[in-house]
C-alpha atoms as a PDB file:
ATOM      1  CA  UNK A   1     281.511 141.941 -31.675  1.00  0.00           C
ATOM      2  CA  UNK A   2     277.886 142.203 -30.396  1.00  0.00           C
ATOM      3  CA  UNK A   3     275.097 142.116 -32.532  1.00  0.00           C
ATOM      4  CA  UNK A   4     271.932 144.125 -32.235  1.00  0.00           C
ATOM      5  CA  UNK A   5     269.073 142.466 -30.894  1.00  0.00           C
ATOM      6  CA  UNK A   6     265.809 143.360 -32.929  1.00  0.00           C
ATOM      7  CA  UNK A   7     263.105 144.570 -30.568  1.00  0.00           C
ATOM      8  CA  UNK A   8     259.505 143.590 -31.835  1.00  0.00           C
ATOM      9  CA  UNK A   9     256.237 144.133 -30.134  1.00  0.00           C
ATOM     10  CA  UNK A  10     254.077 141.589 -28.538  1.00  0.00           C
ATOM     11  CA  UNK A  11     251.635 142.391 -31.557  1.00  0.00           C
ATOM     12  CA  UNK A  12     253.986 141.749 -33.853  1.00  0.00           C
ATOM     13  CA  UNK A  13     255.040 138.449 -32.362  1.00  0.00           C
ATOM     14  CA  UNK A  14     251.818 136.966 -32.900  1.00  0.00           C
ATOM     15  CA  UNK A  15     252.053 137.902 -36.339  1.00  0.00           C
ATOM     16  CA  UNK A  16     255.266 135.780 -37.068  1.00  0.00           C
ATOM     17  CA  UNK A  17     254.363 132.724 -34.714  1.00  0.00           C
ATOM     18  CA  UNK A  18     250.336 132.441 -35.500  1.00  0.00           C
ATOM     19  CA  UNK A  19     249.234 134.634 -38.522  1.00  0.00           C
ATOM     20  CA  UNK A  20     247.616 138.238 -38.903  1.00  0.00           C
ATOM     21  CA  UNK A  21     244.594 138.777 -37.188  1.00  0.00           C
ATOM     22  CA  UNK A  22     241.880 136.969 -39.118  1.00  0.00           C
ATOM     23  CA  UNK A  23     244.308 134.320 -40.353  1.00  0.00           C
ATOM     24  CA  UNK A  24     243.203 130.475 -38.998  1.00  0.00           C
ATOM     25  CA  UNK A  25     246.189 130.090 -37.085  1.00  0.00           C
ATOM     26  CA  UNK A  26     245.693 133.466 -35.126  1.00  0.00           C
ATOM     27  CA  UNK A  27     241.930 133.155 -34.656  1.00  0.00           C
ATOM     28  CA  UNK A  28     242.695 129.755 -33.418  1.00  0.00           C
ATOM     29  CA  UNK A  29     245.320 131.283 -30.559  1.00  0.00           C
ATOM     30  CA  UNK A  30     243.048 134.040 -29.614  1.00  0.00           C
ATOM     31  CA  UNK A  31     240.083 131.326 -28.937  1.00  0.00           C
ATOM     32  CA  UNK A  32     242.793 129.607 -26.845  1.00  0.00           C
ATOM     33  CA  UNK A  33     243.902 132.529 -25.109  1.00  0.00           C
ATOM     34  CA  UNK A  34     239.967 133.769 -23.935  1.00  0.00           C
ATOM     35  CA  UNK A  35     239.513 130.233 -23.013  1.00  0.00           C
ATOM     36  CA  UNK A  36     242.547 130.228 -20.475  1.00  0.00           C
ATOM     37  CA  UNK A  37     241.226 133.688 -19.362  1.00  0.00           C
ATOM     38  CA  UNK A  38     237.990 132.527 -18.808  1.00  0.00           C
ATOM     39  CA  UNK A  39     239.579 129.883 -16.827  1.00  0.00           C
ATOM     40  CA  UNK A  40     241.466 132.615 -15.006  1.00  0.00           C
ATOM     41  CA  UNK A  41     238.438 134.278 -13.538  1.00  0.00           C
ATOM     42  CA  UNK A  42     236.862 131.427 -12.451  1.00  0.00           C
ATOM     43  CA  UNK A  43     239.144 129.821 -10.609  1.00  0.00           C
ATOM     44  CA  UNK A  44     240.336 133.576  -8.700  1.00  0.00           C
ATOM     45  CA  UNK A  45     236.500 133.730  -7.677  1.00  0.00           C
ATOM     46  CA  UNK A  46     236.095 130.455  -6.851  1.00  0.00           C
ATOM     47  CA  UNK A  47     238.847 130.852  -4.430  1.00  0.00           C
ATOM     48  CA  UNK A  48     238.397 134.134  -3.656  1.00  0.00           C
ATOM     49  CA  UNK A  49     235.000 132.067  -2.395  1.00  0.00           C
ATOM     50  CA  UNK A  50     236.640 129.863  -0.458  1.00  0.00           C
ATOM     51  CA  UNK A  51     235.416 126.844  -2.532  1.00  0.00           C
ATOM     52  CA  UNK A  52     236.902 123.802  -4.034  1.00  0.00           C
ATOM     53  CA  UNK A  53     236.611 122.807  -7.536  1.00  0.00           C
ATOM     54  CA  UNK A  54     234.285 119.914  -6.204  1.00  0.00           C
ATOM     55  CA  UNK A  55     231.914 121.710  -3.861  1.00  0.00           C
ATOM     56  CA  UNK A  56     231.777 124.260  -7.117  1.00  0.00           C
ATOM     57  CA  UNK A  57     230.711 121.243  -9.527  1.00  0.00           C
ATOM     58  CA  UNK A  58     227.879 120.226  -6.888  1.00  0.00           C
ATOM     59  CA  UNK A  59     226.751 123.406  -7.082  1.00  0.00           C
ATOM     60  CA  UNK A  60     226.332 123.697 -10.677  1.00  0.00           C
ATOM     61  CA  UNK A  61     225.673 119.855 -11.597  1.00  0.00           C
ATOM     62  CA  UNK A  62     228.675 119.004 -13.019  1.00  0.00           C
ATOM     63  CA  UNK A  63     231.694 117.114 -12.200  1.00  0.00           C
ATOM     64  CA  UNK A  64     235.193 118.318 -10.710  1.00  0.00           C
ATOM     65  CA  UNK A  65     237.316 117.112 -13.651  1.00  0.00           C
ATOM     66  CA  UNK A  66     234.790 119.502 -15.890  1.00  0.00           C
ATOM     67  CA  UNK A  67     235.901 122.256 -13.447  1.00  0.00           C
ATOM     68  CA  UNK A  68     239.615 121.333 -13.360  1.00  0.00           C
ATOM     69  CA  UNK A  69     239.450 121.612 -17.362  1.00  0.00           C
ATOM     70  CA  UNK A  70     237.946 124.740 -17.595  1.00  0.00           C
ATOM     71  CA  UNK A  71     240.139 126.494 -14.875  1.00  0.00           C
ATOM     72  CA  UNK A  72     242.932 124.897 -17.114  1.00  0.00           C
ATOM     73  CA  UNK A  73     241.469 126.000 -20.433  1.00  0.00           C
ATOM     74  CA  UNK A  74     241.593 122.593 -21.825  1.00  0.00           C
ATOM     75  CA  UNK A  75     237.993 122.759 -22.561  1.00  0.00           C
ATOM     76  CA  UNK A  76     235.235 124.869 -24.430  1.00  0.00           C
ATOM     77  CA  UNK A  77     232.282 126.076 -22.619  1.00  0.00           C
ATOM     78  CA  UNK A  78     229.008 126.854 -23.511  1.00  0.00           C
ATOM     79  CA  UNK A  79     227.411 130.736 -22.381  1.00  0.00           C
ATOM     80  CA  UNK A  80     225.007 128.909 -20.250  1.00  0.00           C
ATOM     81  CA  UNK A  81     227.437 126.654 -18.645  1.00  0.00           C
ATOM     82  CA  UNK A  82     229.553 129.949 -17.935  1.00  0.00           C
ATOM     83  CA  UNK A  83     226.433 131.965 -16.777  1.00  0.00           C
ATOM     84  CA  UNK A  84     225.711 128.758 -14.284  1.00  0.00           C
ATOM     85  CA  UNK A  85     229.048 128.672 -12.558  1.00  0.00           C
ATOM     86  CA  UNK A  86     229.492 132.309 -12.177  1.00  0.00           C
ATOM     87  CA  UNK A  87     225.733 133.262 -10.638  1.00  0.00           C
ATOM     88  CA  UNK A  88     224.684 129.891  -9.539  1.00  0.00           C
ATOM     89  CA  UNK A  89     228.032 128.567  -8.652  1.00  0.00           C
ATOM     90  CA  UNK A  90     229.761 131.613  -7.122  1.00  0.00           C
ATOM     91  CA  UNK A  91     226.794 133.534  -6.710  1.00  0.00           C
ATOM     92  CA  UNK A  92     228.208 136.386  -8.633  1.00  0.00           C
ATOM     93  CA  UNK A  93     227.159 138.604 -11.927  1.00  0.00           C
ATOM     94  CA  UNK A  94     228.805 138.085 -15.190  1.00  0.00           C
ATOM     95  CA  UNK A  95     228.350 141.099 -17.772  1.00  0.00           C
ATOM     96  CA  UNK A  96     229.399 140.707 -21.187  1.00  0.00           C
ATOM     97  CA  UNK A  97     230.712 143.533 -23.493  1.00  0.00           C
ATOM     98  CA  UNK A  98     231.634 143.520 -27.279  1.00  0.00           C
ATOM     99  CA  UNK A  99     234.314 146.226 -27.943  1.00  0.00           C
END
């Protein structure tokens, strides 16, 4: 005999594995989680540039390891540090938004 599976929603996965939104746990995941985004969209434009992670650190001053960790979200950046790499890395715009 077959039992039923209980369906849950994403949302409510998160709940059970990291806390309710405002909880340590979950606040720490969602920092995480924009950090590996952040990550994302650099490294898609910096290809979509046709540029390594090293000619992107000359660029910008910093070292290729620094890049490698960000594209990798292993490591926190700064707004200015993000602002650099984006307009005077890639040459591109960044626009923030707070929904």
């Amino acid at each position: 005999m077959k039992k039923d599976k209980i369906i849950t929603t994403f949302e409510e996965h998160l709940d059970e594995r990291y806390g309710r939104i405002g909880s340590k746990g979950r606040t720490d995941f969602d920092i995480k989680a924009k950090a590996f985004a952040i990550g994302e969209i650099i490294k898609d434009e910096r290809k979509h540039s046709n540029m390594t992670q090293e000619e992107l650190a000359k660029r910008t001053g910093t070292r290729k390891s620094f890049i490698s960790r960000i594209e990798n979200g292993h490591s926190d950046i700064q707004l200015s540090t993000l602002y650099k790499l984006i307009e005077q890395g890639l040459g591109k715009k960044i626009d923030l938004s707070i929904h």
